[in-house]
C-alpha atoms as a PDB file:
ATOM      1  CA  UNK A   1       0.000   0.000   0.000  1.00  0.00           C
ATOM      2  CA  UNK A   2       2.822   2.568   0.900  1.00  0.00           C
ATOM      3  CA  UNK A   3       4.307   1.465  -2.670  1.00  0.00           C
ATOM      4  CA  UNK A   4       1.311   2.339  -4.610  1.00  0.00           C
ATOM      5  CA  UNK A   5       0.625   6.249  -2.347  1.00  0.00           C
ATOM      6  CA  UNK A   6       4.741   6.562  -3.622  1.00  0.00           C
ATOM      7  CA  UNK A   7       3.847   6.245  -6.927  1.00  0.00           C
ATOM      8  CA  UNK A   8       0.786   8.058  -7.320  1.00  0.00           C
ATOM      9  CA  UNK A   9       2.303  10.692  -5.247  1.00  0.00           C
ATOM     10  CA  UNK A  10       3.102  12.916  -8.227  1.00  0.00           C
ATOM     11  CA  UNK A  11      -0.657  12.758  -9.747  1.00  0.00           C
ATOM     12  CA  UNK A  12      -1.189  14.061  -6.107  1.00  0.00           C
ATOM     13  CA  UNK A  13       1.227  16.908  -6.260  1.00  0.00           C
ATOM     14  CA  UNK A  14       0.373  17.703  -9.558  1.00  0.00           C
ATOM     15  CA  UNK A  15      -3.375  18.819  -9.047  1.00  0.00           C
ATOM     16  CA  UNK A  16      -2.750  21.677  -6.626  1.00  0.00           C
ATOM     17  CA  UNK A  17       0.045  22.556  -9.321  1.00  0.00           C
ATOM     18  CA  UNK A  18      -2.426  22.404 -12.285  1.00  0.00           C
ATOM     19  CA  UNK A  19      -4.068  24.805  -9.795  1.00  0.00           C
ATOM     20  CA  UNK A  20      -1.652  27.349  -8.925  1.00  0.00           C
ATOM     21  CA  UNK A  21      -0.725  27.062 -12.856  1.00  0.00           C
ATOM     22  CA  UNK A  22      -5.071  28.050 -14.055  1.00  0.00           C
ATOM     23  CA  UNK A  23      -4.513  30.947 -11.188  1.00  0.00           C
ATOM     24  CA  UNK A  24      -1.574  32.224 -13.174  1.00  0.00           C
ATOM     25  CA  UNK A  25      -2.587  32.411 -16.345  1.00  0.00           C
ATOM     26  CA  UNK A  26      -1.076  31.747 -19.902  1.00  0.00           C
ATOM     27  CA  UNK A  27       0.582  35.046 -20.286  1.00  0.00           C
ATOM     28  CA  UNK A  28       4.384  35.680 -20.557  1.00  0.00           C
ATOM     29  CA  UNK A  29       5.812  37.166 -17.273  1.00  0.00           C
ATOM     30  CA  UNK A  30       8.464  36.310 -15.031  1.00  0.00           C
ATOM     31  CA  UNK A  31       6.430  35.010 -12.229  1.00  0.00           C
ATOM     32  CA  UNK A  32       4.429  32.569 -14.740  1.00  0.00           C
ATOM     33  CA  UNK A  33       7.922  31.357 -16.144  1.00  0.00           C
ATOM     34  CA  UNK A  34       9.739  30.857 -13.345  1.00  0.00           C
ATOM     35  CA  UNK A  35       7.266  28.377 -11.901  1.00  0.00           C
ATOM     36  CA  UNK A  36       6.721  26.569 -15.074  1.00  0.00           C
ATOM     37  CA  UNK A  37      10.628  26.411 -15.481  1.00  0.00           C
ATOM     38  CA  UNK A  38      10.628  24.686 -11.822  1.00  0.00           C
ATOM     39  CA  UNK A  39       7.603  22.638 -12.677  1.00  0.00           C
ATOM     40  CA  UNK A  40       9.486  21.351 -16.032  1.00  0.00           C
ATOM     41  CA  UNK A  41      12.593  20.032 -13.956  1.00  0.00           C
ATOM     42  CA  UNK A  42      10.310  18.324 -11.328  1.00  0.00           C
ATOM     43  CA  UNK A  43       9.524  15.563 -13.035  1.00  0.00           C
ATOM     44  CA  UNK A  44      12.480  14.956 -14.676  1.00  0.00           C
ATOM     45  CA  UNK A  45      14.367  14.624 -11.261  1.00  0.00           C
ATOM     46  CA  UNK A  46      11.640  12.266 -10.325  1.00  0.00           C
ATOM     47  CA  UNK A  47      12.031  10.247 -13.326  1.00  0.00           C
ATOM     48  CA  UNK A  48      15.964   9.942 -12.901  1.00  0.00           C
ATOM     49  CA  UNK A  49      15.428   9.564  -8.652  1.00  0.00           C
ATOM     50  CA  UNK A  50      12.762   6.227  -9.306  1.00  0.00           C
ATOM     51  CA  UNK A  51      14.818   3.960  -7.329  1.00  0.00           C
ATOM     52  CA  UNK A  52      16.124   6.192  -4.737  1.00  0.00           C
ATOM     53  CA  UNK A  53      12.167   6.888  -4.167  1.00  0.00           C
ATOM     54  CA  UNK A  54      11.792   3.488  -3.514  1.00  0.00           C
ATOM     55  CA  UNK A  55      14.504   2.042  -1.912  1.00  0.00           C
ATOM     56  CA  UNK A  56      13.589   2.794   1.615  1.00  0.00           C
ATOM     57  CA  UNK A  57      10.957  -0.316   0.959  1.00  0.00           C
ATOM     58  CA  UNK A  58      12.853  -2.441  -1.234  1.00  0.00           C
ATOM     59  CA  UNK A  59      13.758  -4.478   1.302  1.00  0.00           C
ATOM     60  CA  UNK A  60      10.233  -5.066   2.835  1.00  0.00           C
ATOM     61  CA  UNK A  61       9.090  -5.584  -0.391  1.00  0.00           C
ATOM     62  CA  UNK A  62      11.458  -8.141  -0.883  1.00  0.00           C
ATOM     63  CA  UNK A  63      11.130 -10.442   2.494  1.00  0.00           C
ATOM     64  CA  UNK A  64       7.236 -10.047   1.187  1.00  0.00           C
ATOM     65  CA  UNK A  65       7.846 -11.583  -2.334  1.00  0.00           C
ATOM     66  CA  UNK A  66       6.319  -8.099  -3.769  1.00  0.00           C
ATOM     67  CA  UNK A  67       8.048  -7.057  -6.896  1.00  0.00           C
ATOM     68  CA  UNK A  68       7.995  -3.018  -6.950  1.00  0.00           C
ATOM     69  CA  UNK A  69       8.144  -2.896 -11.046  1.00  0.00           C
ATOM     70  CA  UNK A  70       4.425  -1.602 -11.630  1.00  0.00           C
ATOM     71  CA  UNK A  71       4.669   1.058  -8.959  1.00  0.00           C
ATOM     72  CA  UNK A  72       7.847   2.075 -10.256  1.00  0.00           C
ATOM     73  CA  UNK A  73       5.989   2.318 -14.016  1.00  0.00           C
ATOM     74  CA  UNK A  74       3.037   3.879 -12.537  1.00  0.00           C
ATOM     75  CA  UNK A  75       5.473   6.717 -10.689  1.00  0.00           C
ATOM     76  CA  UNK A  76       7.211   6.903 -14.003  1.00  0.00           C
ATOM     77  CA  UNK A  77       3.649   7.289 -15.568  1.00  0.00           C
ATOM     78  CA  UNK A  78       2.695  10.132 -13.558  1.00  0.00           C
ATOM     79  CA  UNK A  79       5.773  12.190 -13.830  1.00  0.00           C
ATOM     80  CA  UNK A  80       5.611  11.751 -18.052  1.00  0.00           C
ATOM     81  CA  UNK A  81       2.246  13.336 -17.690  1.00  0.00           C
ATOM     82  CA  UNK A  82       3.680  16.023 -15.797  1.00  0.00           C
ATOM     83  CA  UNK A  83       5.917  16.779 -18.133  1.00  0.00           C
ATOM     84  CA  UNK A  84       3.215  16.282 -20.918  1.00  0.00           C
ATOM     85  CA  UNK A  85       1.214  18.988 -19.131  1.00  0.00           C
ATOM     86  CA  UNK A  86       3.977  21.290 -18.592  1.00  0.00           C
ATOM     87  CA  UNK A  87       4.987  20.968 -22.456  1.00  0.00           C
ATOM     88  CA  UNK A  88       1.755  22.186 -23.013  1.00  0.00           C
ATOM     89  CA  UNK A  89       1.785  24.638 -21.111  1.00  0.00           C
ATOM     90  CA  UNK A  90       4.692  26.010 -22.828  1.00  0.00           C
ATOM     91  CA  UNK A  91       3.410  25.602 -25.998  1.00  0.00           C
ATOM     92  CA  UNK A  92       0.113  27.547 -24.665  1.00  0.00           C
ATOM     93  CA  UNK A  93       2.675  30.673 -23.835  1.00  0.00           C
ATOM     94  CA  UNK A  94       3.758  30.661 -26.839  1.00  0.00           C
ATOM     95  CA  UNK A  95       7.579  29.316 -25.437  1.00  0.00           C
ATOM     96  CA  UNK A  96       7.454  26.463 -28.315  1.00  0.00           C
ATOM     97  CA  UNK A  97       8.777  26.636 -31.965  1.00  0.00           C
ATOM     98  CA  UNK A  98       5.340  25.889 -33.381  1.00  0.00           C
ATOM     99  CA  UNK A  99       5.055  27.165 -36.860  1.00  0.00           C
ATOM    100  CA  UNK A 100       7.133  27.868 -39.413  1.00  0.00           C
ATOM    101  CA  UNK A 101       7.690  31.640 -38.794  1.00  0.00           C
ATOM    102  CA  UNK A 102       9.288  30.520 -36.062  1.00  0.00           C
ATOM    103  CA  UNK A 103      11.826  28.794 -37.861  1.00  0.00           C
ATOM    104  CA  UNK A 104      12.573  31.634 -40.783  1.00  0.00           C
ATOM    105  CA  UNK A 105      16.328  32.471 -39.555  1.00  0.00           C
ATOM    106  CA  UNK A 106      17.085  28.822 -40.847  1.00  0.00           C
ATOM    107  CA  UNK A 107      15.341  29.168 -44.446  1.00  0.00           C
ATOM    108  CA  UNK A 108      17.765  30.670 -46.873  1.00  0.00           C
ATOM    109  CA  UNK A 109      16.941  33.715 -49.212  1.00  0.00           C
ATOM    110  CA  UNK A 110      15.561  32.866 -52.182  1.00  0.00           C
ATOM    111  CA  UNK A 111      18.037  33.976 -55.362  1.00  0.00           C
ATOM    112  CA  UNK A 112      16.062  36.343 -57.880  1.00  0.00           C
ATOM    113  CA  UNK A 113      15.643  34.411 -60.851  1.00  0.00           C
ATOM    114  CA  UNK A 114      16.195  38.127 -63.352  1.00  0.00           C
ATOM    115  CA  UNK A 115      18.018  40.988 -62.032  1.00  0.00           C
ATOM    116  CA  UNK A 116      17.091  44.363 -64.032  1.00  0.00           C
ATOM    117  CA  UNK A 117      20.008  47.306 -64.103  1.00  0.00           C
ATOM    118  CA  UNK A 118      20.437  50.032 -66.492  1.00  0.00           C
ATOM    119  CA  UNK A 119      19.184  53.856 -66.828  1.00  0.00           C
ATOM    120  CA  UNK A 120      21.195  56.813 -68.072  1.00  0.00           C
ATOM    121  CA  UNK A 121      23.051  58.712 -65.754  1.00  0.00           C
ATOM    122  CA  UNK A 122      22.304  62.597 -65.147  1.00  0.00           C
ATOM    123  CA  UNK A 123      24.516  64.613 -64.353  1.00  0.00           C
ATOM    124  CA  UNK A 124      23.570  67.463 -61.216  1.00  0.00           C
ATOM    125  CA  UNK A 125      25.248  70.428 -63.440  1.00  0.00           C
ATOM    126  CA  UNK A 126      23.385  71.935 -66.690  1.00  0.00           C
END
């Protein structure tokens, strides 16, 4: 039971978040991107920390016979659809390279297929 509260844990966390996130808005501002910044490393901690989250009952688990691999999938889970969520979210700001204006510095000019030169020169003096 303690296994399974570990790894729903961040699904937990994550709805006050979601929360605090609706209160803030979608706008661009410091406050707003600060928070999501924090909220996009989060999850990827927890991803990379999976055992360490679990190794205090690893041992328990193990004099039980329980094997800890779903709860380890379903923390794993939860944390990918934080960071889902919080892709979104940047994407929603406006943060994300979306369409193609964004990516314009990267298309070369296009060559002019006909240049056109010529005229007579006048001079300033009659």
């Amino acid at each position: 039971k303690r296994a399974w509260d570990m790894a729903i844990a961040p699904g937990k966390q994550f709805a006050m978040t979601a929360f605090m996130m609706w209160m803030m808005g979608s706008g661009v501002h410091i406050m707003n991107m600060i928070f999501t910044f924090y909220q996009l490393v989060a999850p990827i901690k927890g991803m990379f920390s999976v055992n360490k989250v679990f190794e205090g009952m690893a041992e328990s688990a193990k004099e039980l016979g329980v094997d800890l691999t779903l709860q380890k999938l379903v923390f794993i889970a939860a944390q990918l659809a934080v960071l889902l969520f919080i892709t979104y979210r940047f994407g929603s700001m406006g943060l994300l390279p979306t369409t193609a204006s964004d990516w314009l510095a990267a298309v070369p000019p296009k060559t002019p297929a006909e240049y056109s030169a010529g005229g007579i020169p006048f001079s300033t003096s009659f």
